[in-house]
N, C-alpha and C. Protein backbone atom coordinates (compact mmCIF):
# COMPACT_ATOMS: atom_id res chain seq x y z
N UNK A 1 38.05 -88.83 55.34
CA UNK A 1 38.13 -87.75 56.24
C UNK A 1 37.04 -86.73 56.01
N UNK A 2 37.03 -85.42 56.82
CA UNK A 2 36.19 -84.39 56.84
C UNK A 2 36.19 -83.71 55.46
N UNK A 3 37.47 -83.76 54.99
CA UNK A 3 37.85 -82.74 54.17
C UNK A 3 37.66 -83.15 52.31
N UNK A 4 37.40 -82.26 52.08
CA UNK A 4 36.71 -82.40 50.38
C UNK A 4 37.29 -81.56 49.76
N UNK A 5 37.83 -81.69 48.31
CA UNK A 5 38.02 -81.04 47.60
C UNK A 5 37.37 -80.34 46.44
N UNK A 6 37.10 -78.93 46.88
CA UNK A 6 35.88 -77.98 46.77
C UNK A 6 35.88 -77.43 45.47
N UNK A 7 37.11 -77.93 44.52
CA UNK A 7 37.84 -77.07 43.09
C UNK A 7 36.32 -77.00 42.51
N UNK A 8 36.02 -78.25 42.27
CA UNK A 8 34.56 -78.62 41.42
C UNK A 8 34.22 -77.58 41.32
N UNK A 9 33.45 -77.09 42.95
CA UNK A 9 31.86 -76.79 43.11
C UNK A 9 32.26 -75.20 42.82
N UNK A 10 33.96 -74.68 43.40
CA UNK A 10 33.87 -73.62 43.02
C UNK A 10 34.18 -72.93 41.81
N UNK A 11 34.26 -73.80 40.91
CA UNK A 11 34.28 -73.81 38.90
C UNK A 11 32.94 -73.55 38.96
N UNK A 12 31.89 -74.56 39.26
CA UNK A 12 30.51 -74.41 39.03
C UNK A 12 29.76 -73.51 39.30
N UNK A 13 30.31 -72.69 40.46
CA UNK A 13 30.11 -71.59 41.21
C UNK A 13 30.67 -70.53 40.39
N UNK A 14 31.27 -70.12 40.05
CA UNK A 14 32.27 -69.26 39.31
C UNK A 14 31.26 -69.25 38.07
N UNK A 15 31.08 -70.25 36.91
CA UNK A 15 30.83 -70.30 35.78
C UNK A 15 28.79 -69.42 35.91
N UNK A 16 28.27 -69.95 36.82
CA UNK A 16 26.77 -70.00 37.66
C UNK A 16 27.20 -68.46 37.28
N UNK A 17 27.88 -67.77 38.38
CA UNK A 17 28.18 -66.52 38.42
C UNK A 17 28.25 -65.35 36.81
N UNK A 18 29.05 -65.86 35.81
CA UNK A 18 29.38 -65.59 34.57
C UNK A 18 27.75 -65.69 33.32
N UNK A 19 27.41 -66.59 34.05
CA UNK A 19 26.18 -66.91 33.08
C UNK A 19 25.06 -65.85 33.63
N UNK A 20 24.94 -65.79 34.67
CA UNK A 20 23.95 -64.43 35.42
C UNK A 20 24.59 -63.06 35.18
N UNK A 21 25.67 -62.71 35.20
CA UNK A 21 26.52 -61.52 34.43
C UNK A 21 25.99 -61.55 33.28
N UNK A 22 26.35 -62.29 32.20
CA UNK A 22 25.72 -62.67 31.30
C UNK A 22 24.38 -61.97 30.89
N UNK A 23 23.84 -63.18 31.51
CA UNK A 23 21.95 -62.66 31.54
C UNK A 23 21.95 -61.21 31.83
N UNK A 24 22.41 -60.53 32.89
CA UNK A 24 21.87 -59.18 33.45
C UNK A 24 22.48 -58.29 32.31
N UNK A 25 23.55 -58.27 31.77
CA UNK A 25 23.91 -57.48 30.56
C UNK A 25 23.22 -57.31 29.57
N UNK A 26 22.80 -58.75 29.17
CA UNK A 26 22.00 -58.77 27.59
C UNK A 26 20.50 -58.09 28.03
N UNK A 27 19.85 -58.52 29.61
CA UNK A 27 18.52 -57.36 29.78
C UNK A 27 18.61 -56.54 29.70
N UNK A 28 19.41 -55.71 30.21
CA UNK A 28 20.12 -54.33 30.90
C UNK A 28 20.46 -53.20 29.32
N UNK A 29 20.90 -54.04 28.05
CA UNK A 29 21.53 -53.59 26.94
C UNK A 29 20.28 -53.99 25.84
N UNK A 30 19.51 -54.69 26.17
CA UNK A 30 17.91 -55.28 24.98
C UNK A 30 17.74 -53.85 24.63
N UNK A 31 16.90 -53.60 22.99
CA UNK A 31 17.16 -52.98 22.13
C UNK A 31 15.21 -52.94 22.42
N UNK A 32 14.43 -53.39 23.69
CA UNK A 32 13.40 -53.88 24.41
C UNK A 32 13.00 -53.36 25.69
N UNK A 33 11.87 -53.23 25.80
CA UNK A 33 11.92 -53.13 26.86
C UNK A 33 11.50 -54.65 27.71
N UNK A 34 12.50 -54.69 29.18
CA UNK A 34 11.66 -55.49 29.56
C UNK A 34 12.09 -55.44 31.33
N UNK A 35 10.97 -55.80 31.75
CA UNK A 35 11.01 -55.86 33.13
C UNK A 35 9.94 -57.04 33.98
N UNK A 36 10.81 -57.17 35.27
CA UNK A 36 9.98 -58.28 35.96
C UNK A 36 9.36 -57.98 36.75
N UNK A 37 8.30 -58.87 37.20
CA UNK A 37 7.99 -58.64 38.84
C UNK A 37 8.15 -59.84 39.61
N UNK A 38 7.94 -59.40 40.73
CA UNK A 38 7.58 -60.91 41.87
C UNK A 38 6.72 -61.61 41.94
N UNK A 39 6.29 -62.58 43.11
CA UNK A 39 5.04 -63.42 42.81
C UNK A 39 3.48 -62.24 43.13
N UNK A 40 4.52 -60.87 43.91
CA UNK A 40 3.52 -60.30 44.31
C UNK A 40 3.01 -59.24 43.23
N UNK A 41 3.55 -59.05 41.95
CA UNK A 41 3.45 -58.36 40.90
C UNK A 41 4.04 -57.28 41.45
N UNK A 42 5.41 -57.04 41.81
CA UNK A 42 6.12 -56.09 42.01
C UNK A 42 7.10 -55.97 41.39
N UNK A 43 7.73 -54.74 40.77
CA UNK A 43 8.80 -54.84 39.86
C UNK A 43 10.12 -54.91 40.77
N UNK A 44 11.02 -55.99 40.02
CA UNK A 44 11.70 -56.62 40.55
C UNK A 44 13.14 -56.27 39.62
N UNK A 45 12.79 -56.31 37.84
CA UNK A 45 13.66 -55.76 37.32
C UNK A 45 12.85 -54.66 36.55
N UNK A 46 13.99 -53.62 35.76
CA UNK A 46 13.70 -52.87 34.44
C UNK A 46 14.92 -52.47 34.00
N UNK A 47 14.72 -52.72 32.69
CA UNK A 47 15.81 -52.07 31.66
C UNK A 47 15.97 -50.96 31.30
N UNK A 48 17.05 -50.89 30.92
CA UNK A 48 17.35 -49.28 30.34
C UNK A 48 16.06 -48.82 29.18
N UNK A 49 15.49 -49.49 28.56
CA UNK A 49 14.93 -49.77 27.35
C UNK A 49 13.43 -48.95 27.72
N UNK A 50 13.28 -49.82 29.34
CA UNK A 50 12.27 -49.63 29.78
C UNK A 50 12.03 -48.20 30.67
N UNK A 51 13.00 -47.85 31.40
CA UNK A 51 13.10 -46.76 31.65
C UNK A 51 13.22 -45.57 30.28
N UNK A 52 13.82 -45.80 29.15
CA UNK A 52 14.12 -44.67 27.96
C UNK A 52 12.06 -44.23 27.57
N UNK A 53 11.67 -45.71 27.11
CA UNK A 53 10.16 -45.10 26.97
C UNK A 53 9.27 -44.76 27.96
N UNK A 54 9.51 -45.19 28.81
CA UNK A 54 8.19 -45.05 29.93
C UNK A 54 9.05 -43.63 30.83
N UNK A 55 10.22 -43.32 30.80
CA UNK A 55 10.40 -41.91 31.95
C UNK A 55 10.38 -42.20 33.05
N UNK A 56 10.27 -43.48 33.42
CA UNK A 56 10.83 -43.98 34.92
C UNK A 56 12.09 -44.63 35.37
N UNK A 57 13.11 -44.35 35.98
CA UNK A 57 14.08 -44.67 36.17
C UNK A 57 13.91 -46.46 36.98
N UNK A 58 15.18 -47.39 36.70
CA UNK A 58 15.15 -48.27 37.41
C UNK A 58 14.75 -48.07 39.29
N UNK A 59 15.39 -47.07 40.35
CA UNK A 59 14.98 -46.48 40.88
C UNK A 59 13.54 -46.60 41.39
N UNK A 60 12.87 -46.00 40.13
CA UNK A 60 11.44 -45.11 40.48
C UNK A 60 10.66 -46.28 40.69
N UNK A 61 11.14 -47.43 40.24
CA UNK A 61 10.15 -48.49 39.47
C UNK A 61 10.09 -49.63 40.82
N UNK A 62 11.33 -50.06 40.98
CA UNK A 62 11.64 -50.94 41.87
C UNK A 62 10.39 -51.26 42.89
N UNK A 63 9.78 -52.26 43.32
CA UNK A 63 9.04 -53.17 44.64
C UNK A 63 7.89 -51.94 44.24
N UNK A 64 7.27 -51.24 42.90
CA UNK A 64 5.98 -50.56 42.98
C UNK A 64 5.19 -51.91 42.26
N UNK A 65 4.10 -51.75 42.81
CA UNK A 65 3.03 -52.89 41.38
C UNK A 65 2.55 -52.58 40.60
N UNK A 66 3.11 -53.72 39.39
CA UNK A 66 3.44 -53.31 37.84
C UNK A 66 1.81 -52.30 37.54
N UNK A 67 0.41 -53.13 37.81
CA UNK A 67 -0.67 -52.75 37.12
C UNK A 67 -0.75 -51.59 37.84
N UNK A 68 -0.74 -51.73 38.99
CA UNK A 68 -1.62 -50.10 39.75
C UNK A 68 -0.85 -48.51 39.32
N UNK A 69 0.20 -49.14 38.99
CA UNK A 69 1.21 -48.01 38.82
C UNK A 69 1.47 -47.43 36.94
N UNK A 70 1.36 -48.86 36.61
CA UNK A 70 2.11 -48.79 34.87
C UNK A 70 1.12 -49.22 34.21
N UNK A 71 0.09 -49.97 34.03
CA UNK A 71 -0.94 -50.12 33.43
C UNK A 71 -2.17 -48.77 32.89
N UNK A 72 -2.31 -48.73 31.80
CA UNK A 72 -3.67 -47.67 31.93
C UNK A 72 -4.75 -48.14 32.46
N UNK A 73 -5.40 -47.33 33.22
CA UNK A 73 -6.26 -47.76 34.30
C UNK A 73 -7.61 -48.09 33.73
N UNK A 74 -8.05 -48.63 32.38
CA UNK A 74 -8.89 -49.26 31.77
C UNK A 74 -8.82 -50.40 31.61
N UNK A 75 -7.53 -50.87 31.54
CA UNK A 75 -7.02 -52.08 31.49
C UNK A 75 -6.72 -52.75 32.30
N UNK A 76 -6.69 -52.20 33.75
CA UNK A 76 -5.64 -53.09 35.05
C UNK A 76 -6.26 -54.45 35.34
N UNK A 77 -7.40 -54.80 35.13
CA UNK A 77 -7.93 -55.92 35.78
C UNK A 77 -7.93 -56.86 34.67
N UNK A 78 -8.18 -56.69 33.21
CA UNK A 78 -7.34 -57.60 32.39
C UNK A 78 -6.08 -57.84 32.45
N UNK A 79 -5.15 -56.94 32.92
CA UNK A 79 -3.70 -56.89 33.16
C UNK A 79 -3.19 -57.89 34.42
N UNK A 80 -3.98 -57.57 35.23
CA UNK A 80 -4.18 -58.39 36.10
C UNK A 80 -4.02 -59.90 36.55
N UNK A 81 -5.19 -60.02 35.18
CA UNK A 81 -6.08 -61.66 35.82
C UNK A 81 -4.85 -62.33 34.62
N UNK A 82 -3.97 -61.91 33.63
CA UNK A 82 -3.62 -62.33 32.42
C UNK A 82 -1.60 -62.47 33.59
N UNK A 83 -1.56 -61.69 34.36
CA UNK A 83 -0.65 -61.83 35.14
C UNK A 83 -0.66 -62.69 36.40
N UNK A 84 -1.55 -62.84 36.92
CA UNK A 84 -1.92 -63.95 37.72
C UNK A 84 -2.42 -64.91 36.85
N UNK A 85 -2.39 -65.58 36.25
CA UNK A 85 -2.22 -67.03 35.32
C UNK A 85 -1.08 -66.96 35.19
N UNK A 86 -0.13 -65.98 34.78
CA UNK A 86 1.41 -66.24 34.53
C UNK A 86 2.12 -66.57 35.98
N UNK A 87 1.56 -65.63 36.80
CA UNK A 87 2.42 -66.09 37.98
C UNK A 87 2.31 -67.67 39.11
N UNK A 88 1.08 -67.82 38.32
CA UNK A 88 0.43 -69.44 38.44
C UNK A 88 0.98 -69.75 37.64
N UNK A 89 2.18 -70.46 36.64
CA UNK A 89 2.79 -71.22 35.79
C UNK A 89 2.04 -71.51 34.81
N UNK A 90 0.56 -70.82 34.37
CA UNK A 90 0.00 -70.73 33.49
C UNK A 90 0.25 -69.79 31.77
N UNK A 91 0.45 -70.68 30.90
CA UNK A 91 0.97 -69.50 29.93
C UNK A 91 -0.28 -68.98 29.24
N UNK A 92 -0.12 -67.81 28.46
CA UNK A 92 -0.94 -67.57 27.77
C UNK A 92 -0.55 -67.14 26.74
N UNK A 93 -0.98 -66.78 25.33
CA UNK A 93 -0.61 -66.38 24.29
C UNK A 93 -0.06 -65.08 24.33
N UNK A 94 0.32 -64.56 23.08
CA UNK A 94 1.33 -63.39 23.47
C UNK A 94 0.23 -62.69 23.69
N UNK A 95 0.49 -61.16 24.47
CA UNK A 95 -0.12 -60.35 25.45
C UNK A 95 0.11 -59.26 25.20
N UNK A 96 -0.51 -57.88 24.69
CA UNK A 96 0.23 -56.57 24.79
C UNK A 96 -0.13 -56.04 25.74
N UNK A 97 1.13 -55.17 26.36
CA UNK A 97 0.59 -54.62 27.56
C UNK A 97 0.49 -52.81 27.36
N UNK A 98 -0.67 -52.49 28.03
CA UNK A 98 -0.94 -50.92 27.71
C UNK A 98 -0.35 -50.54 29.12
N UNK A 99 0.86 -50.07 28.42
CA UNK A 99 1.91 -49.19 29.17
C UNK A 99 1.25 -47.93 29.62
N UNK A 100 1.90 -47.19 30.73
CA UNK A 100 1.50 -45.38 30.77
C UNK A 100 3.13 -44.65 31.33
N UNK A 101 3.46 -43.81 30.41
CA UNK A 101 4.50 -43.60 30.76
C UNK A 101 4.14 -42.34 31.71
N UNK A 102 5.34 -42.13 32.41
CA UNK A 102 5.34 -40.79 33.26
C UNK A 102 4.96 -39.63 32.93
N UNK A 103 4.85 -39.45 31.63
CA UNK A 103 5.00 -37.79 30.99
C UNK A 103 2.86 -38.42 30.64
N UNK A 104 2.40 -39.78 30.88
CA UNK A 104 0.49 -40.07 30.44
C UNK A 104 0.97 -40.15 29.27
N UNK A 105 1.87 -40.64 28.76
CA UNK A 105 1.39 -41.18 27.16
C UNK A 105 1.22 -42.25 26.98
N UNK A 106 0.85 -43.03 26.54
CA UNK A 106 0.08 -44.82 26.25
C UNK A 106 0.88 -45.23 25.26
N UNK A 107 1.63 -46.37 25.75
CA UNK A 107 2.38 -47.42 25.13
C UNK A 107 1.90 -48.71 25.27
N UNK A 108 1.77 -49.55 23.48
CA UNK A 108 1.41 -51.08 23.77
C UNK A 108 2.73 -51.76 23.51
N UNK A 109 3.17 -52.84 24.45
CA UNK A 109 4.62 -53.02 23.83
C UNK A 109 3.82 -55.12 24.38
């Protein structure tokens, strides 16, 4: 018949759900800062961590781009080209990034 029994998919669904709760807590609570962007280098997430040093609220941060905005502006085009290889599935070795917080103070994290 038409009809299926959906228990499965909605355990799998449910559990899917718990594991992303999950995830967003342990970013949200990191003792770190950390935040994402999109493919377009737009911030997509930030942590509390990240908002405490830099003076920008999750808010402030949201769909701005990471370099033009948060980068020190000596650095943006290394920041850049080292983020476009990442967003190309390209890795690179670890990376510090020269932060600028709201108040102009320079963070490498």
């Amino acid at each position: 018949g038409v009809g299926q029994d959906i228990t499965r998919i909605r355990e799998i669904t449910k559990e899917q759900e718990r594991v992303a709760d999950d995830l967003s807590r342990l970013i949200e609570s990191a003792n770190a800062p950390i935040f994402g962007v999109d493919l377009d280098g737009r911030i997509n997430e930030w942590n509390k961590k990240s908002a405490d040093l830099l003076g920008y609220t999750k808010q402030e941060t949201m769909g701005k781009n990471l370099v033009e905005n948060f980068i020190q502006r000596e650095n943006q085009s290394s920041v850049a080209a080292v983020l476009s290889k990442a967003l190309a599935g390209q890795e690179s070795n670890n990376y510090e990034l020269p932060l600028l917080s709201k108040r102009g103070e320079r963070f490498t994290v």
